[in-house]
N, C-alpha and C. Protein backbone atom coordinates (compact mmCIF):
# COMPACT_ATOMS: atom_id res chain seq x y z
N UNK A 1 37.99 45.16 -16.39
CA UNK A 1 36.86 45.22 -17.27
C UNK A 1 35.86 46.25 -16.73
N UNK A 2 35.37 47.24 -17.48
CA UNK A 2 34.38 48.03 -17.17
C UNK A 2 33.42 47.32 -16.69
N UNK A 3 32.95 47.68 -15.99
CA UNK A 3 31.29 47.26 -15.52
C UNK A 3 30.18 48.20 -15.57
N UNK A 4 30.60 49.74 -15.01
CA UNK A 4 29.70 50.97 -14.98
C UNK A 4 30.42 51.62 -15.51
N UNK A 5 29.37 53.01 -15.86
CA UNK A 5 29.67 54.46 -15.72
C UNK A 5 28.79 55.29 -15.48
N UNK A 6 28.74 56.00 -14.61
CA UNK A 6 27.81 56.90 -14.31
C UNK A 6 28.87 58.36 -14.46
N UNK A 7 27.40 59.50 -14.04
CA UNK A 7 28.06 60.59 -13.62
C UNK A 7 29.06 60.91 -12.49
N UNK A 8 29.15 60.14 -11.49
CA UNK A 8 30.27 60.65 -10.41
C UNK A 8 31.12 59.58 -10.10
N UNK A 9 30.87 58.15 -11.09
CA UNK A 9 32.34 57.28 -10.95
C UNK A 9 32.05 56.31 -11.96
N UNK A 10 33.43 55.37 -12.43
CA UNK A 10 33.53 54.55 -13.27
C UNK A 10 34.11 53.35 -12.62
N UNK A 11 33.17 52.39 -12.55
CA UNK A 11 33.56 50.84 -12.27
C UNK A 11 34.25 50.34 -12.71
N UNK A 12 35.25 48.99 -12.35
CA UNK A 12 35.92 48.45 -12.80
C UNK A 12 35.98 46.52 -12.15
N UNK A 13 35.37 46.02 -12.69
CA UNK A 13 35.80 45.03 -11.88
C UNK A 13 37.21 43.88 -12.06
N UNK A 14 38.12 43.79 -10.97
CA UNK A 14 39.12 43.26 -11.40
C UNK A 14 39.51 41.99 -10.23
N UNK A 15 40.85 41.37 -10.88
CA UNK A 15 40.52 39.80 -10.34
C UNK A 15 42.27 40.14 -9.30
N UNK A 16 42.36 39.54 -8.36
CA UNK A 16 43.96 40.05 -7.81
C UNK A 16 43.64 38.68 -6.90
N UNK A 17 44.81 37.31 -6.96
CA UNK A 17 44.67 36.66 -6.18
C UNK A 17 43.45 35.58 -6.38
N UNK A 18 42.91 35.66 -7.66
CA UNK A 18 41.63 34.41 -7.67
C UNK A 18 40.67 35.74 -6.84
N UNK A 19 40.66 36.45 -6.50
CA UNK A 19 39.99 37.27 -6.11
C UNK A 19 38.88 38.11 -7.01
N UNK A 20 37.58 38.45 -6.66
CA UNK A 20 36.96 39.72 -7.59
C UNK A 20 36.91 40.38 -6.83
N UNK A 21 37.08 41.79 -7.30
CA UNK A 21 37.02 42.94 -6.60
C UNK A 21 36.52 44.00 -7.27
N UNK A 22 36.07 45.33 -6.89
CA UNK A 22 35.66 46.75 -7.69
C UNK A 22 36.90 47.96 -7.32
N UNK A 23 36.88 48.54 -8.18
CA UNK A 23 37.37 49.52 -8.25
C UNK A 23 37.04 50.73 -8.56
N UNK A 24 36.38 51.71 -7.68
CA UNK A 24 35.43 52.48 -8.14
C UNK A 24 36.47 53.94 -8.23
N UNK A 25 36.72 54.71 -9.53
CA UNK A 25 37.42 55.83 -9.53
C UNK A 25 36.22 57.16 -9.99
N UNK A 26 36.69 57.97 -8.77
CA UNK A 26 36.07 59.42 -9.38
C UNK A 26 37.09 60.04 -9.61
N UNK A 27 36.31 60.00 -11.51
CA UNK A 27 36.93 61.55 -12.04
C UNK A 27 37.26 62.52 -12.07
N UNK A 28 38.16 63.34 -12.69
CA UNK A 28 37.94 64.94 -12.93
C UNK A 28 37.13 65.46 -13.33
N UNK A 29 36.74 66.22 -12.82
CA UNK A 29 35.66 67.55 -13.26
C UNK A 29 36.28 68.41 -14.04
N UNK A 30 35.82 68.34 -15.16
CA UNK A 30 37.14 69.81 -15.63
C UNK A 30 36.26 70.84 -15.65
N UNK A 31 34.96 70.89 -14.88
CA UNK A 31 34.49 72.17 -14.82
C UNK A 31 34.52 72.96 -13.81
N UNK A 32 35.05 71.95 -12.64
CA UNK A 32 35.30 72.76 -11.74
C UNK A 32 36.96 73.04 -11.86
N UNK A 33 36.76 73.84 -10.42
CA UNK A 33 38.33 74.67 -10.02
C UNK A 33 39.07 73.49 -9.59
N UNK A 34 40.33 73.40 -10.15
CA UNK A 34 40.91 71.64 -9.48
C UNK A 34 41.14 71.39 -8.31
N UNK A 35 41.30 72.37 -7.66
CA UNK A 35 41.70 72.68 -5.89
C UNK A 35 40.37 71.90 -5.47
N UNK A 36 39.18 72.33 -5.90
CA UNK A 36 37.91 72.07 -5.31
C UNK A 36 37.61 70.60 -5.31
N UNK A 37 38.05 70.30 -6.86
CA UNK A 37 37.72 68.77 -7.84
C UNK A 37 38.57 68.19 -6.56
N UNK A 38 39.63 68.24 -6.82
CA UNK A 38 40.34 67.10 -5.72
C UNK A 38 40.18 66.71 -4.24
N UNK A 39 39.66 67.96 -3.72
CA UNK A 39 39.07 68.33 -2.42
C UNK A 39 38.05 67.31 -2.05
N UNK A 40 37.11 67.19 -2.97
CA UNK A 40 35.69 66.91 -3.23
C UNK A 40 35.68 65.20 -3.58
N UNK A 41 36.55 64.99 -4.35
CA UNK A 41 36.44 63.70 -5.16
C UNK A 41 37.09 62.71 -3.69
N UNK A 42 38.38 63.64 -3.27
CA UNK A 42 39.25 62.70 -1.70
C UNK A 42 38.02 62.62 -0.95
N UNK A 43 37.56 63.68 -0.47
CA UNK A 43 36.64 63.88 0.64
C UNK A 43 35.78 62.40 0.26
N UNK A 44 34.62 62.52 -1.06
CA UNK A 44 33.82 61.86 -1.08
C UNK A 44 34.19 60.39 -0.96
N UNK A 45 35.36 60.16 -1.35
CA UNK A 45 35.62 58.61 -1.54
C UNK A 45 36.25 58.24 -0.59
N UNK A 46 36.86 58.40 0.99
CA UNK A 46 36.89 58.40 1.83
C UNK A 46 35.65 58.54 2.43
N UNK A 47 34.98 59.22 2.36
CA UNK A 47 33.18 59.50 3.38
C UNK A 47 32.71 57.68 2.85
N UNK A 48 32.57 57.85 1.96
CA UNK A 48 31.91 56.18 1.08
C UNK A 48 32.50 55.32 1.90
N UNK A 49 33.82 55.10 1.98
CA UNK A 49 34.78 54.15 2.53
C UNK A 49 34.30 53.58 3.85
N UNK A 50 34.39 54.78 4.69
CA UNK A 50 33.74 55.17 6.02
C UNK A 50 32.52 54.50 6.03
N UNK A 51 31.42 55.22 5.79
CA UNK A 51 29.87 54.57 5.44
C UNK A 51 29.79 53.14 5.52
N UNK A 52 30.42 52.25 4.08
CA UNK A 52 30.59 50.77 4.09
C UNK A 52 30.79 50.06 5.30
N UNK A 53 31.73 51.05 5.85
CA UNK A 53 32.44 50.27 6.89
C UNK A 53 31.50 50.14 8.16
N UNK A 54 31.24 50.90 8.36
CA UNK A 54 30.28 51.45 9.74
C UNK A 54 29.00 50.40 8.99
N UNK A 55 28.26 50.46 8.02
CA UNK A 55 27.60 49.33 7.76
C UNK A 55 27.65 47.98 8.23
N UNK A 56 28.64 47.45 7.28
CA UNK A 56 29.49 46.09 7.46
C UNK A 56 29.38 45.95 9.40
N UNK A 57 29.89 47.04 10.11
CA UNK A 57 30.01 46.58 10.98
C UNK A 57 28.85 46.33 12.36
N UNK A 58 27.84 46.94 11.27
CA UNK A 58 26.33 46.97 11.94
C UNK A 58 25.52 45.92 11.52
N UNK A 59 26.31 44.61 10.91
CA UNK A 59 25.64 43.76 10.30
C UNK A 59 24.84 43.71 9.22
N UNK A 60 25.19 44.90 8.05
CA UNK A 60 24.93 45.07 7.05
C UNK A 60 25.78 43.76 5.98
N UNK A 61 24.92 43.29 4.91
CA UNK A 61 26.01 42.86 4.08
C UNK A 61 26.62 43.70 2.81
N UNK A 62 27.46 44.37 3.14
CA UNK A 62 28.36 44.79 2.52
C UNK A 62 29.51 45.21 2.14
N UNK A 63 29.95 45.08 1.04
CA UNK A 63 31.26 44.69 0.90
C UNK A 63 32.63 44.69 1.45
N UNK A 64 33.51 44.42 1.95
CA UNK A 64 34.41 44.83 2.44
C UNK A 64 35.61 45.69 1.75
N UNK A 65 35.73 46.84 2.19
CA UNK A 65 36.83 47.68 1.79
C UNK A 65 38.13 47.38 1.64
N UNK A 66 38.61 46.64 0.72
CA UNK A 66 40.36 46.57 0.87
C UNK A 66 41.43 47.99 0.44
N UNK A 67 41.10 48.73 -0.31
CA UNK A 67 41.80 49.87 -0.47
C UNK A 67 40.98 51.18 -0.58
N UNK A 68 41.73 52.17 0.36
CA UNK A 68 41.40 53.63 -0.20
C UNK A 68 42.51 54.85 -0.82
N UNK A 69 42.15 55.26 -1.81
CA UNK A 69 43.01 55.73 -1.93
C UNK A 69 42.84 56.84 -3.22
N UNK A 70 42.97 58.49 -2.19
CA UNK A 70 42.24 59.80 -3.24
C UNK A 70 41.20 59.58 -3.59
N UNK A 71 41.32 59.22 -5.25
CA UNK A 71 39.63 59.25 -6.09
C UNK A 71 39.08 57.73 -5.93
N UNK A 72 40.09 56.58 -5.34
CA UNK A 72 39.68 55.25 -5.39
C UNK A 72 39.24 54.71 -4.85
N UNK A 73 38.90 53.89 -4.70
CA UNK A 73 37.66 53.00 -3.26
C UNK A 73 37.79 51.33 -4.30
N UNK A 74 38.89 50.39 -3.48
CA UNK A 74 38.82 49.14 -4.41
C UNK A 74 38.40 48.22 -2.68
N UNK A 75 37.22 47.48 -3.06
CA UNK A 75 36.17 46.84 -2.66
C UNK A 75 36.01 45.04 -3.17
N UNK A 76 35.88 44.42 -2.20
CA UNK A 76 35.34 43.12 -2.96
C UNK A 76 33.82 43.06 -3.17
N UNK A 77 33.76 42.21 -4.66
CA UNK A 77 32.52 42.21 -5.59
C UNK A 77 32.07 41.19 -4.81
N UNK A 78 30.31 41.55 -4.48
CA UNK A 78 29.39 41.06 -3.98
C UNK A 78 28.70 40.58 -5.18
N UNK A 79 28.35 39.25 -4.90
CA UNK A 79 27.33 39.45 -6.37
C UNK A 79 25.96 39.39 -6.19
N UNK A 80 25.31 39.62 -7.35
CA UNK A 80 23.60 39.99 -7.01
C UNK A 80 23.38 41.09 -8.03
N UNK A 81 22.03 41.04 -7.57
CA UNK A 81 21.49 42.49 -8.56
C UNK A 81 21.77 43.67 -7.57
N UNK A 82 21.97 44.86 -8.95
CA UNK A 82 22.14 46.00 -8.07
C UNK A 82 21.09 46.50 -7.32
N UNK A 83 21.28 47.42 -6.58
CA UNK A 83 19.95 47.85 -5.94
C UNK A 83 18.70 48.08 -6.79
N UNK A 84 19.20 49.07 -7.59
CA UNK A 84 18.37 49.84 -8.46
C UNK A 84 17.42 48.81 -9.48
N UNK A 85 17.88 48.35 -9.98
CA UNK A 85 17.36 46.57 -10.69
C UNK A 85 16.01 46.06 -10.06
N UNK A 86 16.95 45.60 -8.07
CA UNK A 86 15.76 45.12 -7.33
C UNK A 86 14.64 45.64 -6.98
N UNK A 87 15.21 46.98 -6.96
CA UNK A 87 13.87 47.76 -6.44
C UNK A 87 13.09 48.10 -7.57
N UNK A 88 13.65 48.32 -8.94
CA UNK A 88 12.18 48.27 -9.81
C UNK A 88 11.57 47.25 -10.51
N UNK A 89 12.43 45.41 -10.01
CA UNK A 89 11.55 45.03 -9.99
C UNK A 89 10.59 44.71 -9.60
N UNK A 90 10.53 45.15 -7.64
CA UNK A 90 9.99 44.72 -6.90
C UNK A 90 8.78 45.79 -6.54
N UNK A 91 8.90 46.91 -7.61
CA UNK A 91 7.96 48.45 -7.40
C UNK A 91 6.78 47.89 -6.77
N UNK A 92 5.96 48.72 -6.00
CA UNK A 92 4.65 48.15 -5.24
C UNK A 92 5.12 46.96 -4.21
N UNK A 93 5.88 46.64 -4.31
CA UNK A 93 6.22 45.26 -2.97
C UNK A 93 7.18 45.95 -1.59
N UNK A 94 7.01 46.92 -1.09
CA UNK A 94 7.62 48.06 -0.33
C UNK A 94 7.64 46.59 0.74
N UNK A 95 6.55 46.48 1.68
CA UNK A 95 6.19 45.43 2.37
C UNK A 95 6.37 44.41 2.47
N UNK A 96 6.61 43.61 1.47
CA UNK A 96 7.36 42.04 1.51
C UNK A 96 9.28 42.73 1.75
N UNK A 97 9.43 43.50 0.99
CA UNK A 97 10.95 44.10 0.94
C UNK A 97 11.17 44.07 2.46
């Protein structure tokens, strides 16, 4: 089931095992050169992968990575509001945050 779409990936949340999980795929660019697109899209979704992880393991809560793979990054679903949500509802509350 869709969940997002933005400009640099499309959500998916899916169930494997009684499980929820995300599936985050970056697209093609068809405006760029494809050598570059693919370059760019591996690179980034591996760097992400990485990031989470090094989080998670700094006592961040976040999600754990179960697959990487090229444009994919499949993740278990945390639930909650997204960032973006919390922080404008919480605009002016920098300090309690």
């Amino acid at each position: 089931m869709l969940l997002s779409s933005g400009a640099e990936a499309v959500i998916y949340i899916e169930e494997l095992m009684g499980r929820k999980l995300i599936r985050k795929i970056r697209p093609r660019k068809g405006y760029r050169v494809s050598e570059l697109d693919e370059k760019l899209r591996r690179s980034r979704t591996r760097k992400e992968a990485r990031l989470i992880h090094t989080a998670r393991m700094g006592g961040v809560n976040a999600p754990a990575v179960i697959d990487v793979h090229e444009d994919q990054l499949v993740m278990e679903f945390v639930e909650g509001k997204r960032l973006d949500v919390f922080l404008k509802e919480n605009e002016g509350e920098e300090k309690r945050v």
